[in-house]
N, C-alpha and C. Protein backbone atom coordinates (compact mmCIF):
# COMPACT_ATOMS: atom_id res chain seq x y z
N UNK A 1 112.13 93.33 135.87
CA UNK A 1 112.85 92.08 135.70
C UNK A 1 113.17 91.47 137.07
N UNK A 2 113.77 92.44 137.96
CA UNK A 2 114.03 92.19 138.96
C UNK A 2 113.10 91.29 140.12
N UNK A 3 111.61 92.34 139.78
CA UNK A 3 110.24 91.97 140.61
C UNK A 3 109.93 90.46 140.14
N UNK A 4 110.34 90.06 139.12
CA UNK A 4 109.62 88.82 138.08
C UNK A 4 110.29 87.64 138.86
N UNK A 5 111.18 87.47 138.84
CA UNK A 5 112.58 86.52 139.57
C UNK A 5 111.96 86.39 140.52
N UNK A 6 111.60 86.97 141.86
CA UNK A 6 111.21 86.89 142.98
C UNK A 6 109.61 86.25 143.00
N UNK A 7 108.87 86.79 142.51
CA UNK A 7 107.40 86.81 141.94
C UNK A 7 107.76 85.17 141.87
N UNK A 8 108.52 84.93 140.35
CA UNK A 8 107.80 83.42 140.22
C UNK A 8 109.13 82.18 141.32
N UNK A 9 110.32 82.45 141.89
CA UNK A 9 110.85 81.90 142.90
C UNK A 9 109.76 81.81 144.36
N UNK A 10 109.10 82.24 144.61
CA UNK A 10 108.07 82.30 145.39
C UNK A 10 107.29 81.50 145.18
N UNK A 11 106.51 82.06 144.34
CA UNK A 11 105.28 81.32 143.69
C UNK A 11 105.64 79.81 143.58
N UNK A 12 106.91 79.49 142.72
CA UNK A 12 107.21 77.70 142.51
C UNK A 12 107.01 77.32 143.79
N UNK A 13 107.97 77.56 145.07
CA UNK A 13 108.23 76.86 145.77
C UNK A 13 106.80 76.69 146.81
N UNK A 14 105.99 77.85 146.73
CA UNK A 14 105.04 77.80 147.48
C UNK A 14 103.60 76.66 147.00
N UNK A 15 103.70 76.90 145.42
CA UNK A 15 102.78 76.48 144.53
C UNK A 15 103.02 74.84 144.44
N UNK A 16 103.95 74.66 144.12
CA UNK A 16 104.84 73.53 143.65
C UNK A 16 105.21 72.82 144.51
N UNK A 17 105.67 73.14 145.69
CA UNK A 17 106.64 73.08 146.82
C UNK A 17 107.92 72.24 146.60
N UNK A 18 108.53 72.53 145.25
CA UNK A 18 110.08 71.26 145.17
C UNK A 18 110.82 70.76 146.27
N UNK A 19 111.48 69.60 145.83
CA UNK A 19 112.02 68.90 146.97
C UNK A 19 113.18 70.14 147.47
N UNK A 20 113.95 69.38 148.00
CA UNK A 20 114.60 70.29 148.83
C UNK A 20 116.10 70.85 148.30
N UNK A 21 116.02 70.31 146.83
CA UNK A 21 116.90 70.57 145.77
C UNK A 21 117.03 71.64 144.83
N UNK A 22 115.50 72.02 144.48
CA UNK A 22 115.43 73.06 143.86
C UNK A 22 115.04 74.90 145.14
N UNK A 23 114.27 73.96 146.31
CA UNK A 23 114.42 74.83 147.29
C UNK A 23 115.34 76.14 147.33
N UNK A 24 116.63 75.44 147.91
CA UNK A 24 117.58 76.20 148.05
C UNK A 24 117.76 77.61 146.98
N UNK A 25 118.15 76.89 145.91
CA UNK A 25 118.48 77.63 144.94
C UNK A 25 117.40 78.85 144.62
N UNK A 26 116.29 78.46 144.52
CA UNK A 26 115.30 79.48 144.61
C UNK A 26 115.21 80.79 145.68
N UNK A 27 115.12 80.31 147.36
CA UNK A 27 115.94 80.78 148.16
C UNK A 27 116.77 82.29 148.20
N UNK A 28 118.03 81.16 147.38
CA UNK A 28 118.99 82.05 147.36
C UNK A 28 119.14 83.10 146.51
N UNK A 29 118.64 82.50 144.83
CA UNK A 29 118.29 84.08 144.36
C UNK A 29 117.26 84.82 144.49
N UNK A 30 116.25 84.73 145.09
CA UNK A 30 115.24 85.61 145.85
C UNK A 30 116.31 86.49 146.91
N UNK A 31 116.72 85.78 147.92
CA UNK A 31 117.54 87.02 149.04
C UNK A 31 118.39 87.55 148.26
N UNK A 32 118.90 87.15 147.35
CA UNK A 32 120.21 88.12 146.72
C UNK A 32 119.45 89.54 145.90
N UNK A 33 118.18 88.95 145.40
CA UNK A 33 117.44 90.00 144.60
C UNK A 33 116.98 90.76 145.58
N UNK A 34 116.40 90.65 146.93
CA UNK A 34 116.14 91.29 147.59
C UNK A 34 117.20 91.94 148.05
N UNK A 35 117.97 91.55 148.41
CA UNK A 35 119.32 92.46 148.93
C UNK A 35 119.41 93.70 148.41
């Protein structure tokens, strides 16, 4: 579950590249999951 979150927060922003709105947020729960 954990791996999945990160996997597709990655993937959007890289794939997708959202403005700088959804950025963040993605971001931030990626480092927290990584933490």
């Amino acid at each position: 579950m954990e791996v999945q979150y990160i996997s597709v927060g990655d993937y959007y922003i890289q794939d997708l590249t959202l403005p700088e709105e959804p950025r963040p947020t993605y971001q931030c729960l990626t480092g927290r999951i990584v933490s």
